[in-house]
Protein backbone atom coordinates (compact mmCIF):
# COMPACT_ATOMS: atom_id res chain seq x y z
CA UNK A 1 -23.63 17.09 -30.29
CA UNK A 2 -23.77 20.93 -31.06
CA UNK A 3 -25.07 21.50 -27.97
CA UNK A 4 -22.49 19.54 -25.73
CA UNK A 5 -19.34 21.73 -28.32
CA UNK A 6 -21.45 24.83 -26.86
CA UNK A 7 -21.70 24.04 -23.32
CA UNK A 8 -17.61 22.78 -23.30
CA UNK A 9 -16.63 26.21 -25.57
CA UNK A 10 -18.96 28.81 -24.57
CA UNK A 11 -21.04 28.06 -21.02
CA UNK A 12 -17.52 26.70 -18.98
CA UNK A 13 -14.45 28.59 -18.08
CA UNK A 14 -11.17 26.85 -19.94
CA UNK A 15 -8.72 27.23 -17.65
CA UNK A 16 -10.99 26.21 -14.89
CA UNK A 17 -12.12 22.82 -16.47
CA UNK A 18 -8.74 21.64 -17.12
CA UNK A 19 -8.16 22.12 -13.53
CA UNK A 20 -11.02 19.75 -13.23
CA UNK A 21 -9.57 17.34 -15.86
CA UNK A 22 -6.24 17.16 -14.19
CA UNK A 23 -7.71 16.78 -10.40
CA UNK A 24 -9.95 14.12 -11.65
CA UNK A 25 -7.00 12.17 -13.81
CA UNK A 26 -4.71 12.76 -11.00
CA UNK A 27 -7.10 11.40 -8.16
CA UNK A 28 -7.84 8.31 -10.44
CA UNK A 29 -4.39 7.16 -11.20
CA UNK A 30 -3.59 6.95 -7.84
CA UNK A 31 -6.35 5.25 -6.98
CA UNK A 32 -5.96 2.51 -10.01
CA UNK A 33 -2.54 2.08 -8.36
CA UNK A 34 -4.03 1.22 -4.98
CA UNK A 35 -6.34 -1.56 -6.15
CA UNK A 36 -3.56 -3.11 -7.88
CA UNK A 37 -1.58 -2.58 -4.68
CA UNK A 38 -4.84 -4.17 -3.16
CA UNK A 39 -4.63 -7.83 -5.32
CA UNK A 40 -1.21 -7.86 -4.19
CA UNK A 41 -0.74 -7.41 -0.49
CA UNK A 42 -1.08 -9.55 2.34
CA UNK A 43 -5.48 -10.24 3.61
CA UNK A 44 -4.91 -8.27 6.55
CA UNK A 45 -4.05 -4.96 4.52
CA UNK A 46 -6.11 -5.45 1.52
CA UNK A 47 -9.75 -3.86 2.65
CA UNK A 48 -7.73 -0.84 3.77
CA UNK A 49 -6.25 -0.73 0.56
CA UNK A 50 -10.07 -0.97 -1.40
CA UNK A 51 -11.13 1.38 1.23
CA UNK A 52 -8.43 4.43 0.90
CA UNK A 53 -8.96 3.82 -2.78
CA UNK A 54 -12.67 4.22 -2.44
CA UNK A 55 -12.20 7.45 -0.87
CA UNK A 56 -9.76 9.05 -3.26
CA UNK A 57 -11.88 7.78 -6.35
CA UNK A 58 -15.22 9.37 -4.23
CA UNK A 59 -13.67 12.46 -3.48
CA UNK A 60 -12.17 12.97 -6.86
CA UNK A 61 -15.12 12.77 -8.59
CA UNK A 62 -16.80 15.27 -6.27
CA UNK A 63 -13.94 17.56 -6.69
CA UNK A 64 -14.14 17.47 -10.46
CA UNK A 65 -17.99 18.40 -10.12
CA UNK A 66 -17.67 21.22 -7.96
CA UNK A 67 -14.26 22.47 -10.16
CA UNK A 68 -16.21 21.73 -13.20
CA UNK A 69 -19.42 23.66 -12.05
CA UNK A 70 -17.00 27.24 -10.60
CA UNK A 71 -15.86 27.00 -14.70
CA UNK A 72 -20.05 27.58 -15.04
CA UNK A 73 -20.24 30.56 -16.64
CA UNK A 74 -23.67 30.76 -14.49
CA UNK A 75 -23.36 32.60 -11.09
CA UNK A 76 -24.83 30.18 -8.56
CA UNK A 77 -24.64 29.47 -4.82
CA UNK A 78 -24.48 26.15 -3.14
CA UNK A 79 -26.43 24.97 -0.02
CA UNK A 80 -23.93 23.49 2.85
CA UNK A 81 -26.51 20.14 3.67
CA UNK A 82 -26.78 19.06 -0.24
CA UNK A 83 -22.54 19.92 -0.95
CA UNK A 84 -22.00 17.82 1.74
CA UNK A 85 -23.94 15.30 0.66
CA UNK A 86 -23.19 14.73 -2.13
CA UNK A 87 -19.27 13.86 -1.06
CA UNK A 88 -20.51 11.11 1.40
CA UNK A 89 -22.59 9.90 -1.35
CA UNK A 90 -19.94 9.67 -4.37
CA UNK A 91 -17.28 8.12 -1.04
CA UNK A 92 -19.49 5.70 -0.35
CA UNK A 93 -20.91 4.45 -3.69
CA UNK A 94 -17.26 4.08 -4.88
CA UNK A 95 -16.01 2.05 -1.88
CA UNK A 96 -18.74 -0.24 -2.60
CA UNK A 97 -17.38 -0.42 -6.20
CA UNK A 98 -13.86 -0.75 -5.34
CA UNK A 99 -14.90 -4.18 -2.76
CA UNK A 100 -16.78 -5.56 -6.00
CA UNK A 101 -14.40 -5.13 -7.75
CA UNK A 102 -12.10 -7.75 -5.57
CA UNK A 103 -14.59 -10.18 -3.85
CA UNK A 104 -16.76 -10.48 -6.64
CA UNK A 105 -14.86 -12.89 -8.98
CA UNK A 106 -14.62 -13.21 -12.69
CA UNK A 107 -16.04 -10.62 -15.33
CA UNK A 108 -19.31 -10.23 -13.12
CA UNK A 109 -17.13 -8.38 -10.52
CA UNK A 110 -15.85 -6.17 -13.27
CA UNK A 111 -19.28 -5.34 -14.58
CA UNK A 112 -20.72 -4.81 -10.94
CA UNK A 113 -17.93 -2.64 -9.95
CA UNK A 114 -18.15 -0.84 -13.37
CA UNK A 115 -21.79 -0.60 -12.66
CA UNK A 116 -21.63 0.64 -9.38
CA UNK A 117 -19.06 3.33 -10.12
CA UNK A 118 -21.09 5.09 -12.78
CA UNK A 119 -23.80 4.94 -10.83
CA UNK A 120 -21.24 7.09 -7.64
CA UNK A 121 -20.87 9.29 -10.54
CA UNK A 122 -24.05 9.68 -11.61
CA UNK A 123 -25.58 10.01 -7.93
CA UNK A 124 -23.10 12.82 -6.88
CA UNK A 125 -23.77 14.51 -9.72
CA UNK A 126 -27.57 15.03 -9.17
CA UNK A 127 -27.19 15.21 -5.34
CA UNK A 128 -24.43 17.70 -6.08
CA UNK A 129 -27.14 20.11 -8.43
CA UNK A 130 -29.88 19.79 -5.76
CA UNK A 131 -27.10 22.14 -3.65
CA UNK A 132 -27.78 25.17 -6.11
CA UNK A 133 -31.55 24.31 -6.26
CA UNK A 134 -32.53 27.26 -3.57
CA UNK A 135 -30.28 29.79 -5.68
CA UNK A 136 -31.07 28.55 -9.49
CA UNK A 137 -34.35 26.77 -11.64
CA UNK A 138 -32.56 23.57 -13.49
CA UNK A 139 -34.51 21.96 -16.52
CA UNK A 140 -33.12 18.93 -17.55
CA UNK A 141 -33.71 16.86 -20.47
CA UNK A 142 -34.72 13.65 -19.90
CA UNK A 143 -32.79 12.07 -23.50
CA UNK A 144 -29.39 13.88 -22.30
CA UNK A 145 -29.99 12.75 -18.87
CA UNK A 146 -30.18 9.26 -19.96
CA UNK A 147 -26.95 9.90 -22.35
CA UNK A 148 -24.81 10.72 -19.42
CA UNK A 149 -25.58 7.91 -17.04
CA UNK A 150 -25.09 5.46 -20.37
CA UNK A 151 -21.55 7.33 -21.01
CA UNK A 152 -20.32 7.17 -17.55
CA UNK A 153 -21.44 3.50 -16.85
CA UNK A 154 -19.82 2.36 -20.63
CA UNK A 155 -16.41 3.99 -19.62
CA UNK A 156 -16.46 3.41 -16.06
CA UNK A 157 -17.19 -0.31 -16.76
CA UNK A 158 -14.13 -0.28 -19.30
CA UNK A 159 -11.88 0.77 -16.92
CA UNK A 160 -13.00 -2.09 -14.67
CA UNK A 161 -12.64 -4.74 -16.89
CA UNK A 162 -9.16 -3.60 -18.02
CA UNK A 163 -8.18 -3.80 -14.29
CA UNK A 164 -9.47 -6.97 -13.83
CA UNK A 165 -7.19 -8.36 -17.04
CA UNK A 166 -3.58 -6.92 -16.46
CA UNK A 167 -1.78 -4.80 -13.76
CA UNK A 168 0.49 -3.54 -15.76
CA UNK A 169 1.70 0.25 -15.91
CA UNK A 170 0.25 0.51 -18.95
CA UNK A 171 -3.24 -1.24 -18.13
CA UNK A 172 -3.45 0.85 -15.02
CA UNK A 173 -2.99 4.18 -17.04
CA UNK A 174 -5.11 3.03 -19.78
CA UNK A 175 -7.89 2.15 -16.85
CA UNK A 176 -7.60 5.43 -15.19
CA UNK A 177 -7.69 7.48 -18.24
CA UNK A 178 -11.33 5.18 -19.04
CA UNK A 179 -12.35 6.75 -15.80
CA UNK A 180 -11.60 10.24 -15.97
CA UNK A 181 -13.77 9.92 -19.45
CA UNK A 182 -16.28 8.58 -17.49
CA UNK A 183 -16.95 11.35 -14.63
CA UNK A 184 -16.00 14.24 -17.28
CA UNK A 185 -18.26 12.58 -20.27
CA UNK A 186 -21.21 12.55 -17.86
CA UNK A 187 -20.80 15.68 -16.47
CA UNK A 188 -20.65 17.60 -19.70
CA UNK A 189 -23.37 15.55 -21.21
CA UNK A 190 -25.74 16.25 -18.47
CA UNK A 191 -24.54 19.44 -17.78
CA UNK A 192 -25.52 20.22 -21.96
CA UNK A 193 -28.91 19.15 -21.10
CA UNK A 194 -29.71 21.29 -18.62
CA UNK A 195 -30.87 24.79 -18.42
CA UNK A 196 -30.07 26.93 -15.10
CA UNK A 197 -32.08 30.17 -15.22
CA UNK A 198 -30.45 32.28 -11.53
CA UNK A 199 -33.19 32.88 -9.31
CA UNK A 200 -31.26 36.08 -7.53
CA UNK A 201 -29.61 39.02 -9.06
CA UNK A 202 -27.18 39.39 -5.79
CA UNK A 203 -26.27 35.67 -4.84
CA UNK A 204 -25.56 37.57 -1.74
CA UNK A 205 -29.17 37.80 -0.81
CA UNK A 206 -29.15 33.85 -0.05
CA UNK A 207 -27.31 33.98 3.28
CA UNK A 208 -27.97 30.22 4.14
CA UNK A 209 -25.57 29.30 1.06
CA UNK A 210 -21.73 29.24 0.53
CA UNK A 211 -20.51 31.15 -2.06
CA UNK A 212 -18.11 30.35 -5.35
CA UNK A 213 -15.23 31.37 -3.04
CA UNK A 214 -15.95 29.16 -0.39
CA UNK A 215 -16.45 26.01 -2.52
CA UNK A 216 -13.50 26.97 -4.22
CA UNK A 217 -11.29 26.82 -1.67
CA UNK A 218 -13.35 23.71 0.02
CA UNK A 219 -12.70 21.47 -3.21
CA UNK A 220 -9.28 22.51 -3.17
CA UNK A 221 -8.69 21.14 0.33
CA UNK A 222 -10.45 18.45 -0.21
CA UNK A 223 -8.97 17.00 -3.13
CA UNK A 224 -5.98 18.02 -3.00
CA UNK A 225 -5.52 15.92 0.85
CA UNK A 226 -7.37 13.60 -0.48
CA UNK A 227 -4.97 12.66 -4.01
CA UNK A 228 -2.04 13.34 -1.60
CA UNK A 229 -2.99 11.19 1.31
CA UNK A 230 -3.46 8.47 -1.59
CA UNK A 231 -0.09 9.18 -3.25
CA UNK A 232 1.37 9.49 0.35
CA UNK A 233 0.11 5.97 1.13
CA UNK A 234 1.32 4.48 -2.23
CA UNK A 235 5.25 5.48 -1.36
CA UNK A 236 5.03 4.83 2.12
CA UNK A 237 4.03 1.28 1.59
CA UNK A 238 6.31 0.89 -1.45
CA UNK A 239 9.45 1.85 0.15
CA UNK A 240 8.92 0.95 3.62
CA UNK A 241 6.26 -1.67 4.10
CA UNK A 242 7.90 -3.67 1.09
CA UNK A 243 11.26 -3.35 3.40
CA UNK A 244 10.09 -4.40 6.36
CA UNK A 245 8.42 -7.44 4.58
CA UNK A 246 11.62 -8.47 2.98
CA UNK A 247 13.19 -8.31 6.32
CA UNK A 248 10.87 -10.35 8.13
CA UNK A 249 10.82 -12.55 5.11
CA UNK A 250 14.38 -13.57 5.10
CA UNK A 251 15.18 -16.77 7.66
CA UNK A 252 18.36 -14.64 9.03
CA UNK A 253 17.94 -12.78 11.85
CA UNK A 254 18.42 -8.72 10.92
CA UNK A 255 19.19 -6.00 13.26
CA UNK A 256 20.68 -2.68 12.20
CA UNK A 257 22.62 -0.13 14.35
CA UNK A 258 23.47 3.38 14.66
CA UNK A 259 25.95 4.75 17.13
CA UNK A 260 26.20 0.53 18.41
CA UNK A 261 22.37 1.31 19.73
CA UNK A 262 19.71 -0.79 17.73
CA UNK A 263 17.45 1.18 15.78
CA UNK A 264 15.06 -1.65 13.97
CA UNK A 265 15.44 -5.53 13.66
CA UNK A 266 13.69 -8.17 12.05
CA UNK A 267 11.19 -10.82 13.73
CA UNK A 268 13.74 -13.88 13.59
CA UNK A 269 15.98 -11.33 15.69
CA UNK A 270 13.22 -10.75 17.87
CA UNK A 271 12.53 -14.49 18.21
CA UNK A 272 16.45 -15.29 18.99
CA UNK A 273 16.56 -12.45 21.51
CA UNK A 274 13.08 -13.53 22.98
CA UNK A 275 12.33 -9.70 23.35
CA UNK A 276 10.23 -7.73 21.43
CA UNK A 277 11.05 -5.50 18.44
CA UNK A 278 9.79 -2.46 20.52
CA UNK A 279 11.74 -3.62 23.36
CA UNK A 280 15.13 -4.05 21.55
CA UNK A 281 15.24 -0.29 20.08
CA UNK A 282 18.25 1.62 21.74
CA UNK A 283 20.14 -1.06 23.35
CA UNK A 284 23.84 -1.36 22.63
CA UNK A 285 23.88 -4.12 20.16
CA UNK A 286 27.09 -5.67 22.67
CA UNK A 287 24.48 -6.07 25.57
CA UNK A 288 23.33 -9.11 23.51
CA UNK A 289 26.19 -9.91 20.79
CA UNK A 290 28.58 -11.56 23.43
CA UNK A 291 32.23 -13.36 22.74
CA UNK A 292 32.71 -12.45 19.40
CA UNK A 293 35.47 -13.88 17.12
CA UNK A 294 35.53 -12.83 13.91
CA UNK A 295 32.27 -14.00 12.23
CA UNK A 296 31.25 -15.89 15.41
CA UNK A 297 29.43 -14.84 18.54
CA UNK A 298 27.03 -15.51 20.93
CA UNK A 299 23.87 -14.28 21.02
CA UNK A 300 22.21 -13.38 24.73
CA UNK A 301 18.44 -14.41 24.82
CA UNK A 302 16.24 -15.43 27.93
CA UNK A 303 17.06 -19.18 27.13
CA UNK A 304 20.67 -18.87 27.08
CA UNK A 305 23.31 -18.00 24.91
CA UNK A 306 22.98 -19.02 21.17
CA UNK A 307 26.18 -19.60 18.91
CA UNK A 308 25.76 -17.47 15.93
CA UNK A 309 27.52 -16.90 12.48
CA UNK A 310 27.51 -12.93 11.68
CA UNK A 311 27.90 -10.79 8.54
CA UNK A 312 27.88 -7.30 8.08
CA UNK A 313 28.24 -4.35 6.18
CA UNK A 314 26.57 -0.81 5.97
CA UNK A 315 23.47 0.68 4.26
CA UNK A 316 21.28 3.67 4.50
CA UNK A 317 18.57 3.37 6.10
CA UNK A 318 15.96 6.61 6.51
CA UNK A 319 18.66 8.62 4.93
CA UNK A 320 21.23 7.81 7.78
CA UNK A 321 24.63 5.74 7.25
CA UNK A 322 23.46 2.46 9.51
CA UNK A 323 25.38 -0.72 9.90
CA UNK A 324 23.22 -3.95 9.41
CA UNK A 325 24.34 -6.83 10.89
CA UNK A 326 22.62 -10.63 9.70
CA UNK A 327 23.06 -13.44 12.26
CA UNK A 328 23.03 -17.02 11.55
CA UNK A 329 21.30 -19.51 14.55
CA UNK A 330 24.46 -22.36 14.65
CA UNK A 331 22.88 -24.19 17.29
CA UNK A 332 21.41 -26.85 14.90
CA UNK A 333 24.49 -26.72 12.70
CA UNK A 334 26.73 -27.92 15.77
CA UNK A 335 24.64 -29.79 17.58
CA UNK A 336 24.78 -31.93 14.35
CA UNK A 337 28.18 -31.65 13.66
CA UNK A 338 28.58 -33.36 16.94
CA UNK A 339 26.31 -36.22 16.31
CA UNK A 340 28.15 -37.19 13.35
CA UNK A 341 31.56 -37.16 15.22
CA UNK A 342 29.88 -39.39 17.46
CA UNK A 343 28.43 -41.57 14.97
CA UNK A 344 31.79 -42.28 13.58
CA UNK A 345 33.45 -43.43 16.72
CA UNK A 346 30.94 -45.30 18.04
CA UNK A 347 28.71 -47.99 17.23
CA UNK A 348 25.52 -47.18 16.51
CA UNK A 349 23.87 -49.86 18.25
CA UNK A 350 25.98 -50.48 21.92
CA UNK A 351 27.10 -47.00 21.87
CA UNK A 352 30.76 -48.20 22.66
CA UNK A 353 33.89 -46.89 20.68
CA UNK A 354 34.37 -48.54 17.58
CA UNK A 355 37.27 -50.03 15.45
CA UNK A 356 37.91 -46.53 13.95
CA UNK A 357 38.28 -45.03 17.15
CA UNK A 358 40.61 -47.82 18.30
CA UNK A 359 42.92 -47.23 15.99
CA UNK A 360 43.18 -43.67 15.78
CA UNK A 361 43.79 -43.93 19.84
CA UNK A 362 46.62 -46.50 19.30
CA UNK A 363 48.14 -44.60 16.34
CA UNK A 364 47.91 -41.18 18.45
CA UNK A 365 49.51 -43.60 21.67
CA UNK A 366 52.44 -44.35 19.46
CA UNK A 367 53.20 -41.19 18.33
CA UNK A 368 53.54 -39.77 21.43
CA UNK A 369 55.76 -42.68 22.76
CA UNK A 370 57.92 -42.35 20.12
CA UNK A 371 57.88 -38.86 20.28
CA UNK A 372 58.63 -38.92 23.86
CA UNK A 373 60.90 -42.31 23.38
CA UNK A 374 58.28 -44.40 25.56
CA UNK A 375 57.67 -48.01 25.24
CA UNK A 376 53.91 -48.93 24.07
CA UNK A 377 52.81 -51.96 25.00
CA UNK A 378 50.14 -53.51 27.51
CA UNK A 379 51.42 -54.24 31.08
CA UNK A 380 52.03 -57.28 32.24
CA UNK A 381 48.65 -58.98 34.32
């Protein structure tokens, strides 16, 4: 324990290792978010989903090494090959985590996920020491060594089974907060067990190695597309995706227009319109919206013309005043509107006009021969 207070207090840079902290807790949030955004999306979207959040939990983890080590109070150089590495390593360890974590059911998923990203942590974190190897002599201890991988695999497997329970806010910030514990836990553990003795007094005499500058500004690329490709995704899909899903949800056909030209519509619109969504974009909305009269139209497709019922009203739509417009298919509506005024003038089984039509004829007759002072009656044979 005194030895892990001395490596955090005296052997690390402050201000650099809360950069770390906040990379790492940053990176991990957003990835939480997108395997919850995983469990509930559509099949066809989800392994992209596990897959971008494998990525941003990888690459986090590799950035909060590589911040964690430039806090090293240790000058060191890195080799290219092992730095490398060592991100395609911690990537693809965590993907594997983040697809057990989903297709491996129950508690057992948890526990192999949880398993599986402490060992991504674990695994980058050697790989990424082996990059200062030509540079620096590391002793480890074998007992510390041990320590770390326990740490990160008990907290790492927390935050996995607290995903797999809720999906909550609250669950998901617990979970990613069991996470960040996880990679920073191991890496100051480990990090306390080891002793790096520089093998150069000029780092600048290894010139096959990139130096604290260049790893610097490489883990600050790195991460910081990486969190905000993952943040990126997570609003795009919120407020967009989620949009066009409701859309295409709804049984209405949806088209909005700007200008009269059409700038989206829905698949039912599509469908009506037998043209495809691409297709429709910039026509005049009154190349297909025919004979309108007040809330009723007809709708031009490649089968005809189709009686609709229309509503509308305005919105804004990618920060633009658009009018929406929801049509209403009335084919069914009248064609059975007709049956039933056919079913109650004429018999159902012969077809011919029944009592009830009889006598509204003859009532309608004398109305108008009274009106017009005519005699009714049937001519003599």
């Amino acid at each position: 324990m005194i030895r892990l207070v001395s490596c955090i207090t005296e052997q690390h840079s402050w201000p650099l290792l809360l950069v770390a902290v906040c990379v790492c807790a940053a990176g991990h949030l957003a990835a939480v978010f997108m395997l919850s955004r995983a469990r509930q999306c559509v099949r066809a979207h989800r392994n992209l989903w596990l897959t971008v959040a494998g990525l941003v939990i990888g690459g986090s983890i590799w950035a909060t090494h590589f911040i964690a080590m430039l806090s090293y109070s240790i000058p060191v150089t890195y080799r290219l090959s092992e730095t490398a590495l060592s991100i395609v390593v911690a990537i693809g360890i965590s993907c594997l985590a983040t697809f057990a974590s989903f297709y491996v059911s129950g508690r057992q998923g948890a526990l192999t996920a949880g398993a599986l990203l402490g060992l991504a942590i674990a695994t980058m974190h050697a790989v990424g020491l082996t990059a200062i190897l030509g540079t620096a002599l590391i002793e480890a201890d074998l007992a510390t060594t041990i320590t770390a991988w326990a740490v990160g695999g008990i907290f790492a497997i927390g935050g996995m089974l607290l995903l797999s329970r809720k999906m909550t806010s609250l669950w998901l910030v617990g979970a990613s907060l069991l996470f960040v514990a996880a990679v920073c836990g191991h890496h100051m553990i480990s990090m306390s067990g080891l002793q790096v003795i520089p093998l150069y007094t000029d780092v600048g005499e290894a010139l096959t190695f990139i130096d604290r500058v260049g790893i610097a500004v490489g883990v600050c690329v790195v991460s910081s597309l990486l969190i905000a490709t993952g943040i990126a995704a997570l609003v795009i899909d919120r407020h967009l995706t989620d949009v066009k899903g409701l859309a295409n949800a709804t049984f209405e056909a949806v088209v909005l227009t700007r200008d009269g030209q059409i700038v989206h519509a829905n698949e039912r619109f599509a469908a009506l319109t037998g043209r495809s969504i691409g297709g429709l974009r910039s026509l005049p909305l009154t190349d297909l919206l025919t004979d309108r009269n007040g809330i009723r139209g007809s709708l031009t497709s490649d089968a005809g013309s189709v009686p609709v019922e229309i509503v509308e009203g305005v919105i804004e739509y990618r920060g633009r005043e658009t009018n929406v417009y929801g049509l209403r298919d009335l084919t069914e509506r009248l064609e059975a509107h007709r049956q039933l005024e056919h079913l109650a003038s004429h018999d159902a089984l012969t077809g011919l006009l029944n009592r009830r039509a009889f006598n509204e004829r003859a009532e309608q007759a004398v109305n108008t021969g009274i009106c017009r002072r005519n005699r009714i009656g049937v001519p003599d044979p």
